[in-house]
PDB file of N, CA and C in Angstrom:
ATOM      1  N   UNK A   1       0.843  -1.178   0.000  1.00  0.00           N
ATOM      2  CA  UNK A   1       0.000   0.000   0.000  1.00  0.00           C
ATOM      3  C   UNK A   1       0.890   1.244   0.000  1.00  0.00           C
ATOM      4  N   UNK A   2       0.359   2.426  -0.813  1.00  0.00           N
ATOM      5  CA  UNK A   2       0.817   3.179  -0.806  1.00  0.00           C
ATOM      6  C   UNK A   2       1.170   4.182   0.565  1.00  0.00           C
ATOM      7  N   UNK A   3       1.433   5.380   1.016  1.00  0.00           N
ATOM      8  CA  UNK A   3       1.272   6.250   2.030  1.00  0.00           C
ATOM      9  C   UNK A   3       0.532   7.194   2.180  1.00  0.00           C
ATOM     10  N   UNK A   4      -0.408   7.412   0.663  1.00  0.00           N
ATOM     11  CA  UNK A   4      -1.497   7.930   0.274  1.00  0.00           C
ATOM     12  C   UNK A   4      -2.915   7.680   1.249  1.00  0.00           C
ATOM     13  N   UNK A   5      -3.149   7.543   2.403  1.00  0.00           N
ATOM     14  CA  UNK A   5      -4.168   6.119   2.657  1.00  0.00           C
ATOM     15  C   UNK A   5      -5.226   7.400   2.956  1.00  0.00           C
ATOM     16  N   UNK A   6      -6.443   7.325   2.177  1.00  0.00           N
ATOM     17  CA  UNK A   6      -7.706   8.192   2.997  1.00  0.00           C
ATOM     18  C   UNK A   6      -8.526   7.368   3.866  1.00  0.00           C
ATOM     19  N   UNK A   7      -9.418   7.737   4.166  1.00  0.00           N
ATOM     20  CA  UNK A   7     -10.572   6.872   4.905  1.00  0.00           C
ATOM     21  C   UNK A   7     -11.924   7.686   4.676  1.00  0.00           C
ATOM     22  N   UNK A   8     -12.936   7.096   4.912  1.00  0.00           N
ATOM     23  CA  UNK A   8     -14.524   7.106   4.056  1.00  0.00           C
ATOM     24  C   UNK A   8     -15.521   6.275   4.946  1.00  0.00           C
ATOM     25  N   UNK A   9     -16.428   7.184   5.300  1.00  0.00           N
ATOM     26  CA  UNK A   9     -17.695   6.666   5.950  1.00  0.00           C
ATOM     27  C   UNK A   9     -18.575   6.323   5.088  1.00  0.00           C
ATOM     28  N   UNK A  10     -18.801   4.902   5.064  1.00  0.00           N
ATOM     29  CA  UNK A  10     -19.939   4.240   4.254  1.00  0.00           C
ATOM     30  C   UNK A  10     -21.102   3.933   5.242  1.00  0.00           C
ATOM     31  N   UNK A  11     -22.566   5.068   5.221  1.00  0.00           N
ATOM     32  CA  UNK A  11     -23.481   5.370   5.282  1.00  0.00           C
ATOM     33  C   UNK A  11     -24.454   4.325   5.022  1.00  0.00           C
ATOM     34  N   UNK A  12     -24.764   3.055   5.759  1.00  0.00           N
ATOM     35  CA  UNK A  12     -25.511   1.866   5.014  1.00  0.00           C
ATOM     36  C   UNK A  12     -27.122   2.634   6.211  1.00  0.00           C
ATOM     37  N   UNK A  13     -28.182   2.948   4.844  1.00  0.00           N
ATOM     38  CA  UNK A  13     -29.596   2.860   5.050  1.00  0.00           C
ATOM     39  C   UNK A  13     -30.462   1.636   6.092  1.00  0.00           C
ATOM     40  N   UNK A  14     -30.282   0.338   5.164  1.00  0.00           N
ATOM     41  CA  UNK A  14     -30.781  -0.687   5.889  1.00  0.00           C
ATOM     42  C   UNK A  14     -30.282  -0.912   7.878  1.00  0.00           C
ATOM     43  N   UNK A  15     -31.112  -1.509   8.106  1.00  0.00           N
ATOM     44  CA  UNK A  15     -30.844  -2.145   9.516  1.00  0.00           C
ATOM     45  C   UNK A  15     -29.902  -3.476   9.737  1.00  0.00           C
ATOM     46  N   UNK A  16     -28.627  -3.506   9.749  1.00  0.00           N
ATOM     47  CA  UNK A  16     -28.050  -4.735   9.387  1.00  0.00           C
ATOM     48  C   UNK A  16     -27.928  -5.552  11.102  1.00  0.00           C
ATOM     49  N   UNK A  17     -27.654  -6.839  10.447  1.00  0.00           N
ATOM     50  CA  UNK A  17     -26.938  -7.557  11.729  1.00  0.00           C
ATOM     51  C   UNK A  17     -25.248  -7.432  11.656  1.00  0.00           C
ATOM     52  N   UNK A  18     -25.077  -7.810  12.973  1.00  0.00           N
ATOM     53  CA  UNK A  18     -23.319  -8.011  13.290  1.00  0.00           C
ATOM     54  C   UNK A  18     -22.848  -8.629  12.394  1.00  0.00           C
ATOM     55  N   UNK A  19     -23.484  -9.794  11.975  1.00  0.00           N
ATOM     56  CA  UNK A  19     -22.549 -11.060  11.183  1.00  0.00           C
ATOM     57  C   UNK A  19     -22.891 -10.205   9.277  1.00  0.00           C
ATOM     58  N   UNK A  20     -23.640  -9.666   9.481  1.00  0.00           N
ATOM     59  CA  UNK A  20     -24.311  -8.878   7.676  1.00  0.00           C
ATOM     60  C   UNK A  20     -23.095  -7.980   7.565  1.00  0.00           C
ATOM     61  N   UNK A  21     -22.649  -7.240   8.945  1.00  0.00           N
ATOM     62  CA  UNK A  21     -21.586  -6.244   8.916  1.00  0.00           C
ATOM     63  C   UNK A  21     -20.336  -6.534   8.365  1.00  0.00           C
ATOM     64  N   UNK A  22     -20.120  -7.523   9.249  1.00  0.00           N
ATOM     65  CA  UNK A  22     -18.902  -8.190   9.209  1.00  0.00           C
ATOM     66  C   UNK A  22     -18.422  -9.071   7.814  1.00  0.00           C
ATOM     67  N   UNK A  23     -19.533  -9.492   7.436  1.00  0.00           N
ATOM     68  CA  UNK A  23     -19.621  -9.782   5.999  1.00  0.00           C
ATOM     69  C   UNK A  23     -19.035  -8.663   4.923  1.00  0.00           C
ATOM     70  N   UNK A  24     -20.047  -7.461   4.784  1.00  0.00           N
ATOM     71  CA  UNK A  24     -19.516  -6.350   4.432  1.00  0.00           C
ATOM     72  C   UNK A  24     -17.804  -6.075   4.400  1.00  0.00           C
ATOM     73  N   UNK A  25     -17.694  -5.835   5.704  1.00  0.00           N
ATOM     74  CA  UNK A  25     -16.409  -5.356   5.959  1.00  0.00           C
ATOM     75  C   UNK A  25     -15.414  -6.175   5.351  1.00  0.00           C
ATOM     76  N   UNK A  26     -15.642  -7.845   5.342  1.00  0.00           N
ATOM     77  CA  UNK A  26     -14.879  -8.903   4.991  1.00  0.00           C
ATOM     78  C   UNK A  26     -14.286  -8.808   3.295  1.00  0.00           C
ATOM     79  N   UNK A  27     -15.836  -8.307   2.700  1.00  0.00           N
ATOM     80  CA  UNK A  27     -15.982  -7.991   1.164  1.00  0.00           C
ATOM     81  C   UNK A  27     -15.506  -7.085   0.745  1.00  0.00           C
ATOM     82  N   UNK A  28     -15.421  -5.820   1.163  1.00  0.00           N
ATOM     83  CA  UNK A  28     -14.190  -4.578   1.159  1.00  0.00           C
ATOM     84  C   UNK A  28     -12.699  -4.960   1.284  1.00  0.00           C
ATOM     85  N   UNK A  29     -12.666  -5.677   2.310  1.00  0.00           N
ATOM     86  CA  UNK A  29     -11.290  -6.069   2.906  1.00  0.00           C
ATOM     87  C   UNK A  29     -10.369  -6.488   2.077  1.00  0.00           C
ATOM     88  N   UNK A  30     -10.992  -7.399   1.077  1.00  0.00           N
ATOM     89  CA  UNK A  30     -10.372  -8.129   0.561  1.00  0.00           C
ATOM     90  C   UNK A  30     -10.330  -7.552  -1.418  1.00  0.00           C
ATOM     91  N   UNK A  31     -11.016  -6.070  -1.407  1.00  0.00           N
ATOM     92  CA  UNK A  31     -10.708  -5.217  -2.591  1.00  0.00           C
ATOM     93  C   UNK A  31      -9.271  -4.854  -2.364  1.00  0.00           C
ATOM     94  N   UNK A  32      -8.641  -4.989  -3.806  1.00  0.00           N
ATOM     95  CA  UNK A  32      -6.905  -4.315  -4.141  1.00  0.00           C
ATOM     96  C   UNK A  32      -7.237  -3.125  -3.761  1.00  0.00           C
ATOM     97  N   UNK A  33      -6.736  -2.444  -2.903  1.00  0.00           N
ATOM     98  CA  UNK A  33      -6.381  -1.232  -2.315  1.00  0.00           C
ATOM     99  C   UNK A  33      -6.621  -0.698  -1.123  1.00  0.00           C
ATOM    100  N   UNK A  34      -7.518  -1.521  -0.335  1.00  0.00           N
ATOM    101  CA  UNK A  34      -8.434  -1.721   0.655  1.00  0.00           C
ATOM    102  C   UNK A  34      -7.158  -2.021   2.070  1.00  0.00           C
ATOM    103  N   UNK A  35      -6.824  -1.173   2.664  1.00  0.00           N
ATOM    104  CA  UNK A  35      -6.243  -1.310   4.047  1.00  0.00           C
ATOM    105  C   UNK A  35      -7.381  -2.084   5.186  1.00  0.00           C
ATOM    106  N   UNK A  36      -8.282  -1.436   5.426  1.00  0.00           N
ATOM    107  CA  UNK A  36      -9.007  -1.463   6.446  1.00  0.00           C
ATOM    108  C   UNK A  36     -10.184  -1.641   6.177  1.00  0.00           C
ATOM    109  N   UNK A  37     -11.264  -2.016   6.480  1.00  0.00           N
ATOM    110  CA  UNK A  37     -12.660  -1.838   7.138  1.00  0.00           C
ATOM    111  C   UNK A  37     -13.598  -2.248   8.324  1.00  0.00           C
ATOM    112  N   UNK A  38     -13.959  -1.522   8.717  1.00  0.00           N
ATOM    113  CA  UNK A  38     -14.619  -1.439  10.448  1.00  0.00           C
ATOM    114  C   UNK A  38     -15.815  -1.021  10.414  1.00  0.00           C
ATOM    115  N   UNK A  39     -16.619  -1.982  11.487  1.00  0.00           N
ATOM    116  CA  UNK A  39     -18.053  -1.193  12.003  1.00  0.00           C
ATOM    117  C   UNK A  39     -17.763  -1.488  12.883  1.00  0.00           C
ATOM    118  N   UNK A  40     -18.884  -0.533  13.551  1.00  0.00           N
ATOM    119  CA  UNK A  40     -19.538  -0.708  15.451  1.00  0.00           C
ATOM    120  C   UNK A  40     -20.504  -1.226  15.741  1.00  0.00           C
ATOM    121  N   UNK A  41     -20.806  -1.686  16.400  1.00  0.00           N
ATOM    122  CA  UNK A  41     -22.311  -2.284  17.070  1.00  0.00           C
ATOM    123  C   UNK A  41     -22.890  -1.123  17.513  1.00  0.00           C
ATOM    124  N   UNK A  42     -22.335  -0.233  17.912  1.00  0.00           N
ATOM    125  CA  UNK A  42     -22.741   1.181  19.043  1.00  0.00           C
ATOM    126  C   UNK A  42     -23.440   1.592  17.533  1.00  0.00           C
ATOM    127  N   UNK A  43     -22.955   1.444  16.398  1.00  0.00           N
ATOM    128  CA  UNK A  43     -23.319   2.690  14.882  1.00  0.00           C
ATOM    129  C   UNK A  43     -23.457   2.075  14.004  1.00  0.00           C
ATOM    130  N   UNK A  44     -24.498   1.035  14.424  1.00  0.00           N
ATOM    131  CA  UNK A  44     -24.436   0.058  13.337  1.00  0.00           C
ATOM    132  C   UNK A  44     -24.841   0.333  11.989  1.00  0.00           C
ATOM    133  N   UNK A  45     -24.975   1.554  11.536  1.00  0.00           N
ATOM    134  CA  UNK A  45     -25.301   1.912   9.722  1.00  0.00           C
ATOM    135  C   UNK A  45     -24.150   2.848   9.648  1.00  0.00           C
ATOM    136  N   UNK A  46     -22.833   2.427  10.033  1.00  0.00           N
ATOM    137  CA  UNK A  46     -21.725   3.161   9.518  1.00  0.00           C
ATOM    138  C   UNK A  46     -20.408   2.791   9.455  1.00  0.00           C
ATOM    139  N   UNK A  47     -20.097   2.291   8.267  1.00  0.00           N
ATOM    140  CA  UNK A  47     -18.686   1.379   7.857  1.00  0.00           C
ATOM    141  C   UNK A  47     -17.262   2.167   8.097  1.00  0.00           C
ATOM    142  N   UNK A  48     -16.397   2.068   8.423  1.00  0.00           N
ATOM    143  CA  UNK A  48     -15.338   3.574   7.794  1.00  0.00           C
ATOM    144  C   UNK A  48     -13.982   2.191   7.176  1.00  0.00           C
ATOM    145  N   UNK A  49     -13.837   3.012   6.003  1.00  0.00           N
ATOM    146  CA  UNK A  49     -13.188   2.116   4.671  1.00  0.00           C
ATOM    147  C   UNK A  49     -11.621   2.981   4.880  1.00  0.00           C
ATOM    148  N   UNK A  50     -10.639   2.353   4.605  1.00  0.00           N
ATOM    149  CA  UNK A  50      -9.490   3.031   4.845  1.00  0.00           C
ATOM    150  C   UNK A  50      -8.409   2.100   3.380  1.00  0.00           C
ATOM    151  N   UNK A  51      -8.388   3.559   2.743  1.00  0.00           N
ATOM    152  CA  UNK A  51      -7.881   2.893   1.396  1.00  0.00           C
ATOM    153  C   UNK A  51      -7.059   3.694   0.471  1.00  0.00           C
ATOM    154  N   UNK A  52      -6.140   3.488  -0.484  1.00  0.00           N
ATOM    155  CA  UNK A  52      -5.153   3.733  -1.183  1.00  0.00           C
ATOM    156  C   UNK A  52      -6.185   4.381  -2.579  1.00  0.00           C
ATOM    157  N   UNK A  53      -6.836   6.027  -2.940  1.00  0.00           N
ATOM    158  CA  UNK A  53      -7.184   6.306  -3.523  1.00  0.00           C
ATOM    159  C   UNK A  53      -6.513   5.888  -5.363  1.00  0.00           C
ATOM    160  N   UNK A  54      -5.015   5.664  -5.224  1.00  0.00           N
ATOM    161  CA  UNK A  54      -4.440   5.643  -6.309  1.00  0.00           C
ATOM    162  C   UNK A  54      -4.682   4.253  -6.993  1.00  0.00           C
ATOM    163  N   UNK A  55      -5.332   3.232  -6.235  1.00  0.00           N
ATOM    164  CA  UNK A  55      -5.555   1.875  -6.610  1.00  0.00           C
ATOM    165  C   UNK A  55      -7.094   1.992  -6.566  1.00  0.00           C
ATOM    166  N   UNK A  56      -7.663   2.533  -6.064  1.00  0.00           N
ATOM    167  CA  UNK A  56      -9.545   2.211  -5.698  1.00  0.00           C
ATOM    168  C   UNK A  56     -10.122   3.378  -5.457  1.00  0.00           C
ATOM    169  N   UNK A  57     -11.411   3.365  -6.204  1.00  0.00           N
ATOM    170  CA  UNK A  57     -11.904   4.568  -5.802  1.00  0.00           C
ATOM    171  C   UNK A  57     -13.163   4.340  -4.822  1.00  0.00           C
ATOM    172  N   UNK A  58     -13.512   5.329  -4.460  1.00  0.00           N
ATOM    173  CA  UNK A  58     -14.623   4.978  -3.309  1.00  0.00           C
ATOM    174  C   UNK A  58     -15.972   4.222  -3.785  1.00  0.00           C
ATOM    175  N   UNK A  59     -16.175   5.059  -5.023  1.00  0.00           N
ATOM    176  CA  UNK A  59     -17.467   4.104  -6.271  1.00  0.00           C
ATOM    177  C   UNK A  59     -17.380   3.151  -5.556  1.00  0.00           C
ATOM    178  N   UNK A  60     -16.460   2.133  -6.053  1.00  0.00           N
ATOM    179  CA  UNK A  60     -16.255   0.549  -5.629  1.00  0.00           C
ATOM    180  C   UNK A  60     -17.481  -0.086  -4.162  1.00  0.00           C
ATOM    181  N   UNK A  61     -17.296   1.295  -3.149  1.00  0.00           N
ATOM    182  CA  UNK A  61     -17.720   0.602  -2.167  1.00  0.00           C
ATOM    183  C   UNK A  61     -19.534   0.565  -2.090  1.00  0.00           C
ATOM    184  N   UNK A  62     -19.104   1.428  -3.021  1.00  0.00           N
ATOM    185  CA  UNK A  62     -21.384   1.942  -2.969  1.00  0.00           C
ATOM    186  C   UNK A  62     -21.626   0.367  -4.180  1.00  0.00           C
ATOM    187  N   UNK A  63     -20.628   0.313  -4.841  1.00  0.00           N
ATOM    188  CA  UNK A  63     -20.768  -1.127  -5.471  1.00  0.00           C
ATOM    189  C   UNK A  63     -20.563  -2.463  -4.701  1.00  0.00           C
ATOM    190  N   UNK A  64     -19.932  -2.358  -3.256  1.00  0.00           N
ATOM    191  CA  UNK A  64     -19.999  -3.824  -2.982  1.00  0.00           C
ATOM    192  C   UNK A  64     -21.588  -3.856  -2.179  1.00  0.00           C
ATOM    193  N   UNK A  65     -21.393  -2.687  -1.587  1.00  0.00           N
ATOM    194  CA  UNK A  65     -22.986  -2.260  -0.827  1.00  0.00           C
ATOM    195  C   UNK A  65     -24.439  -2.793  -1.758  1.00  0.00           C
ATOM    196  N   UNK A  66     -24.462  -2.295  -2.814  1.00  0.00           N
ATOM    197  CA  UNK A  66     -25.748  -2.606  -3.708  1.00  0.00           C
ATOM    198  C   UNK A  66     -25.518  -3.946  -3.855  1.00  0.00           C
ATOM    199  N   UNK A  67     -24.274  -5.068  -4.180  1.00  0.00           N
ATOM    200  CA  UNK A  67     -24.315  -6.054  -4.420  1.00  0.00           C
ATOM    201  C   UNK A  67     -24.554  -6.849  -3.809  1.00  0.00           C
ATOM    202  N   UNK A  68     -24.582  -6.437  -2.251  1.00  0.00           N
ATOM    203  CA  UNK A  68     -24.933  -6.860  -1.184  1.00  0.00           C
ATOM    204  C   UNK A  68     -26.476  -6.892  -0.586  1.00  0.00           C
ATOM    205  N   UNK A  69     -27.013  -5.616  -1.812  1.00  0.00           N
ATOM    206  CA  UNK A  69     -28.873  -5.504  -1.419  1.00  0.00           C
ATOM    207  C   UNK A  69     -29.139  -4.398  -0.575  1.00  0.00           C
ATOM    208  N   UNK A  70     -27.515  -3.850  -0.315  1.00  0.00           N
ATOM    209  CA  UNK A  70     -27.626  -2.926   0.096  1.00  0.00           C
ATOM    210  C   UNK A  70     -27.725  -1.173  -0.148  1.00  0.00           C
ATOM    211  N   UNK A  71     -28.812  -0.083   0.364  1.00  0.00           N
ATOM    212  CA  UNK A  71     -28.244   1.191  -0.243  1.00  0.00           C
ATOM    213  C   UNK A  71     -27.296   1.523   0.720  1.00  0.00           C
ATOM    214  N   UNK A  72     -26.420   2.589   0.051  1.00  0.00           N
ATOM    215  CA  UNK A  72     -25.471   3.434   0.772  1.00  0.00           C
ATOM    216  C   UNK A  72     -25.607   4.329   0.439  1.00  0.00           C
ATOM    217  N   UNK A  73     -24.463   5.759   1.228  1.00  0.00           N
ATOM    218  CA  UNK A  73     -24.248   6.724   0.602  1.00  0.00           C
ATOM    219  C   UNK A  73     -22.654   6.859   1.573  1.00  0.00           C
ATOM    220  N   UNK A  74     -21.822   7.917   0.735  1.00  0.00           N
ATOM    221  CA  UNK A  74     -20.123   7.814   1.242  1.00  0.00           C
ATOM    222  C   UNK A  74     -20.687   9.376   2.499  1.00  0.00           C
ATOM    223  N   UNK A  75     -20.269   9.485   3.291  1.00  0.00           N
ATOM    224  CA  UNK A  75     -19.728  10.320   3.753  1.00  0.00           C
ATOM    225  C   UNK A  75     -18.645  10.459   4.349  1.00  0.00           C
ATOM    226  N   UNK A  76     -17.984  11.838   3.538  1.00  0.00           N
ATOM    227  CA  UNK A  76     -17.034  13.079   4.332  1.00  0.00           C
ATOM    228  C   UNK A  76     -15.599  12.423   3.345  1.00  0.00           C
ATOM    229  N   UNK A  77     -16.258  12.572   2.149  1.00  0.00           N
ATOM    230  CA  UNK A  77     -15.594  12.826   0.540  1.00  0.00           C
ATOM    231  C   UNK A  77     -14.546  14.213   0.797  1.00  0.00           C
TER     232      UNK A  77
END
C-alpha cells in the first residue's frame, strides 16, 4: 500500500446484523487497495473504509454495498 491512505464513511440505510456487517467489511477487505474496514455495534449503519485512492476509488464501495442488497451513501468525501 501506498502512504497515500484516505478513509470514508460508508453510510448503510438498511438495519443490518453483526454477522451482515462483518460480511460487508470482509468484502471490502479483501478489494486491491483496501487497508481497512470497520463497524460498530454502538453505529451500526456506519462502515469507515481506509484505502489507497491511487488503486480504488470509493465508487467501488457503494458497489460492494448494492451487491450486497444494500443502499449506501459515502460520507465526508
Amino acid at each position: 500500500m501506498s502512504e497515500n491512505m484516505v478513509d470514508v464513511t460508508l453510510h448503510i440505510d438498511e438495519t443490518t446484523s453483526h454477522e451482515q456487517r462483518e460480511n460487508l467489511c470482509d468484502t471490502l477487505r479483501a478489494l486491491d487497495g483496501v487497508a481497512a474496514a470497520s463497524s460498530h455495534d454502538e453505529k451500526p449503519h456506519l462502515l469507515v473504509v481506509e484505502y489507497d485512492p491511487d488503486r480504488i476509488k470509493s465508487s467501488a464501495f457503494l458497489n460492494v454495498a448494492k451487491e450486497s442488497g444494500l443502499h449506501a451513501e459515502l460520507i465526508g468525501l
